[in-house]
N, C-alpha and C. Protein backbone atom coordinates (compact mmCIF):
# COMPACT_ATOMS: atom_id res chain seq x y z
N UNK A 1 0.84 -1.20 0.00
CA UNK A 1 0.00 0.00 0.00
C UNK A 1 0.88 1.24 0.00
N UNK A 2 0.19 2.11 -0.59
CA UNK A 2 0.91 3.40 -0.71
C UNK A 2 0.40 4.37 0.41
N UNK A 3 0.95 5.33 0.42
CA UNK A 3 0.31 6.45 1.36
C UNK A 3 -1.09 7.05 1.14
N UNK A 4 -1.43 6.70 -0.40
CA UNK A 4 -2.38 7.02 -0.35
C UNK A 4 -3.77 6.27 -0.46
N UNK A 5 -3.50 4.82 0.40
CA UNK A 5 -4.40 3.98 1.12
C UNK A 5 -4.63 3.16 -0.45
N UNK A 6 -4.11 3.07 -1.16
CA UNK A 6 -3.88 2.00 -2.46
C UNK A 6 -2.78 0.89 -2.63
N UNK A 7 -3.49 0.30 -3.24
CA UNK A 7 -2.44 -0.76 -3.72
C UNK A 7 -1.31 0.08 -4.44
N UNK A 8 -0.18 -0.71 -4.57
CA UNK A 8 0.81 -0.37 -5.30
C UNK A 8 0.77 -1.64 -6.42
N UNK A 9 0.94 -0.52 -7.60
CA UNK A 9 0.61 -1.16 -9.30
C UNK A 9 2.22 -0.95 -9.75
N UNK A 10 2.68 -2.19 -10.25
CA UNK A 10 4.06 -1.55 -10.81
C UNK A 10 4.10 -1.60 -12.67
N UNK A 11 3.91 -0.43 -12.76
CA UNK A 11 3.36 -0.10 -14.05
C UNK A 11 4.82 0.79 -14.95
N UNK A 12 4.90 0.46 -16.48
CA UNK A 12 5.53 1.26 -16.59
C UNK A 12 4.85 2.07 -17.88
N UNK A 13 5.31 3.47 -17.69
CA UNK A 13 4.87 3.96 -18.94
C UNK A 13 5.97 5.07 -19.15
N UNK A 14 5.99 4.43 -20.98
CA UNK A 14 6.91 5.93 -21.39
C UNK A 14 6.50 6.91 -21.70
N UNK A 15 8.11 7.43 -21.69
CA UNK A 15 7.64 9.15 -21.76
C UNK A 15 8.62 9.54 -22.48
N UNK A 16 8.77 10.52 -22.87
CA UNK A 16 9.71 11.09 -23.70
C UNK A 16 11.08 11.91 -22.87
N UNK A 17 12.27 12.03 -23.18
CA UNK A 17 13.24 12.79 -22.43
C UNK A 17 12.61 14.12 -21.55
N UNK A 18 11.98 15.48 -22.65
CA UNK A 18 11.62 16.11 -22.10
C UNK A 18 10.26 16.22 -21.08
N UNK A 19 9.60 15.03 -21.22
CA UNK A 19 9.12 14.61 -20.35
C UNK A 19 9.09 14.61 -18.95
N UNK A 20 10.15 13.26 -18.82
CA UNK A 20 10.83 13.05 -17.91
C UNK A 20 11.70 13.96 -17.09
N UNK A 21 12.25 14.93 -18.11
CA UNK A 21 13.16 15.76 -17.26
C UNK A 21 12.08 16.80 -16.32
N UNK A 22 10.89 17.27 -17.78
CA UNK A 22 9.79 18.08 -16.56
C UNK A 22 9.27 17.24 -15.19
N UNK A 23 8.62 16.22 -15.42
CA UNK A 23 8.36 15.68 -14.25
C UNK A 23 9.86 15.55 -12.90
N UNK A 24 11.01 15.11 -13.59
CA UNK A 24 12.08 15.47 -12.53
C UNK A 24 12.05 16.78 -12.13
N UNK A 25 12.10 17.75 -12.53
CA UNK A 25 12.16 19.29 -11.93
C UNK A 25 11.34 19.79 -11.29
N UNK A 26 9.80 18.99 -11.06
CA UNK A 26 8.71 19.79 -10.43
C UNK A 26 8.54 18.50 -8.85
N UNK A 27 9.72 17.47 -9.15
CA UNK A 27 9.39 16.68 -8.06
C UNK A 27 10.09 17.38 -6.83
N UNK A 28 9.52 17.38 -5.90
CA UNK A 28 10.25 18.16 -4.52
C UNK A 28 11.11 16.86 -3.87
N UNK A 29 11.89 17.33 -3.36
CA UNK A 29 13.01 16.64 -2.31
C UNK A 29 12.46 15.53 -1.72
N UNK A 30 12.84 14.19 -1.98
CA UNK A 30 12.19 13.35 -0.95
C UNK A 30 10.47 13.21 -1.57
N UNK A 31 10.05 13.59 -3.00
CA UNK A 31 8.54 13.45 -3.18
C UNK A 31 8.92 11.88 -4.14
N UNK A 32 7.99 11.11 -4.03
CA UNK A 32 7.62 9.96 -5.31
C UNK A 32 6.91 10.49 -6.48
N UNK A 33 7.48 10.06 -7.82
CA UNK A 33 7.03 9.94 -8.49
C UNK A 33 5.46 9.63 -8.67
N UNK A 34 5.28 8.58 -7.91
CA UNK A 34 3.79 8.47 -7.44
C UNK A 34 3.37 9.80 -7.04
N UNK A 35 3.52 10.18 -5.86
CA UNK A 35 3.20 11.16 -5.29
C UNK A 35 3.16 12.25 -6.25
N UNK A 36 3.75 12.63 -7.05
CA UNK A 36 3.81 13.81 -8.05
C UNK A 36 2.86 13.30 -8.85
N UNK A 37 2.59 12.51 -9.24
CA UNK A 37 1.63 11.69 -10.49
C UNK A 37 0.23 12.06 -9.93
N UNK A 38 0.39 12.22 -8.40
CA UNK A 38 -0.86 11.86 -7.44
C UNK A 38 -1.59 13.35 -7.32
N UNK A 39 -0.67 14.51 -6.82
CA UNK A 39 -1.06 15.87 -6.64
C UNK A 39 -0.73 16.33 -8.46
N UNK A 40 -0.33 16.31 -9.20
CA UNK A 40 -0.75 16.87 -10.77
C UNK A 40 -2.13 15.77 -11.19
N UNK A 41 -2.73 14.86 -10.94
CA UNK A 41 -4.01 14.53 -11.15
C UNK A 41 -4.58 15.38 -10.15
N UNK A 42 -4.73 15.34 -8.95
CA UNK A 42 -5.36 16.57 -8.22
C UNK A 42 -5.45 17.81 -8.49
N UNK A 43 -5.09 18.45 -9.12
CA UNK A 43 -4.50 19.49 -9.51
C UNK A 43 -5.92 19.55 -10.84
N UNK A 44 -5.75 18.60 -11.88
CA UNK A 44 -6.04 18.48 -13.11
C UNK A 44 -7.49 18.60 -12.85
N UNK A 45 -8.09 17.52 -11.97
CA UNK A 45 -9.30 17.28 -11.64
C UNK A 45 -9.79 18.81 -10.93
N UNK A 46 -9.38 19.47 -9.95
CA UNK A 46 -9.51 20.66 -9.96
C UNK A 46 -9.80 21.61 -10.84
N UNK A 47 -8.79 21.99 -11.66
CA UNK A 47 -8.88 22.41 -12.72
C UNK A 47 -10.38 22.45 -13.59
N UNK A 48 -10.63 21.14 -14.34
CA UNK A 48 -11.65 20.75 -15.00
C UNK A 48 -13.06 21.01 -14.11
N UNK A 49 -12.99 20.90 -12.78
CA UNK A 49 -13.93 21.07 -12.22
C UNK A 49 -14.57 22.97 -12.07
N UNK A 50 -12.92 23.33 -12.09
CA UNK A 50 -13.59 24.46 -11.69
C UNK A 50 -13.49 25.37 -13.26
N UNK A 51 -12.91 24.83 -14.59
CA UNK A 51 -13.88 25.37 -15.76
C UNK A 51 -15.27 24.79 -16.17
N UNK A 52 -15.77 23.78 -15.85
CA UNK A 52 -16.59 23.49 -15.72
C UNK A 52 -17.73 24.16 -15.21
N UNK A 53 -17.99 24.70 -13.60
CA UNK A 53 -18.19 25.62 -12.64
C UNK A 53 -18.68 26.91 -13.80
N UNK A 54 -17.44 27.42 -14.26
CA UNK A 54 -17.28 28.69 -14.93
C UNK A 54 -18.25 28.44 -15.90
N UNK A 55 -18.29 27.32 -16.61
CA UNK A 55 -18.84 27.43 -17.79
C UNK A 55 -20.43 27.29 -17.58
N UNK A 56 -20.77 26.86 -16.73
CA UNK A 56 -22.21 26.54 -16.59
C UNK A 56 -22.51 27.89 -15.66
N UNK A 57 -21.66 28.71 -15.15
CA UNK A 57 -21.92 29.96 -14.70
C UNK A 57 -22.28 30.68 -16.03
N UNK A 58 -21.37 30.94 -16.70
CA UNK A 58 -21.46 31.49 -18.04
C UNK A 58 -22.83 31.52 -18.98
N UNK A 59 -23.43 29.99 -19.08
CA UNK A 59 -23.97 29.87 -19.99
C UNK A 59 -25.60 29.60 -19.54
N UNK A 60 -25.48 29.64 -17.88
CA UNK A 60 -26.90 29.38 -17.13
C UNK A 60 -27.25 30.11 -16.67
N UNK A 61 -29.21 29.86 -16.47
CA UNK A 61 -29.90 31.14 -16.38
C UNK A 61 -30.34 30.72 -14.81
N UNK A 62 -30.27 31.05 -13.81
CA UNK A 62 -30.49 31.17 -12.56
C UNK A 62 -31.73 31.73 -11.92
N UNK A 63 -31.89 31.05 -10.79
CA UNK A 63 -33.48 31.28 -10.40
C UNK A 63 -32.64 31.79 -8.40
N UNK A 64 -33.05 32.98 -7.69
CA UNK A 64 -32.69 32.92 -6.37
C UNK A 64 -34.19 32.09 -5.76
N UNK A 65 -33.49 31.66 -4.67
CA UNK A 65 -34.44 31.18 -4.12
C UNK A 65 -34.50 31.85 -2.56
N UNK A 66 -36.02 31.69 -2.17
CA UNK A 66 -36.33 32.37 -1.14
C UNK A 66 -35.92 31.92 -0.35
N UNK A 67 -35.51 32.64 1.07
CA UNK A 67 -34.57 31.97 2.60
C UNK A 67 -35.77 30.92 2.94
């Protein structure tokens, strides 16, 4: 199990040099690869959620409702 209460999958997938070198440069001291894999999906899912948010702000017609 990992830290983040999962199995551990030993998976490989390629990537390209510059790839790899970005993912090396944004990993912090002592972080896993996992772990970086783990908070940039967090990150992503965020993301999408909150243009999402925007967009249905954008494009929807709203009703207030009484207290």
């Amino acid at each position: 199990m990992n830290k983040y209460g999962n199995m551990t999958a030993t998976k490989r997938i390629p990537v390209s040099e510059p790839v790899w070198t970005s993912l090396s440069d944004m990993k912090k001291p002592g972080q896993t690869y996992d772990g970086l894999l783990y908070e940039i999906i967090e990150h992503e899912k965020e993301r999408r959620f909150m243009a999402e948010m925007a967009a249905i702000e954008a494009e929807g017609d709203f009703m207030e409702f009484a207290p």
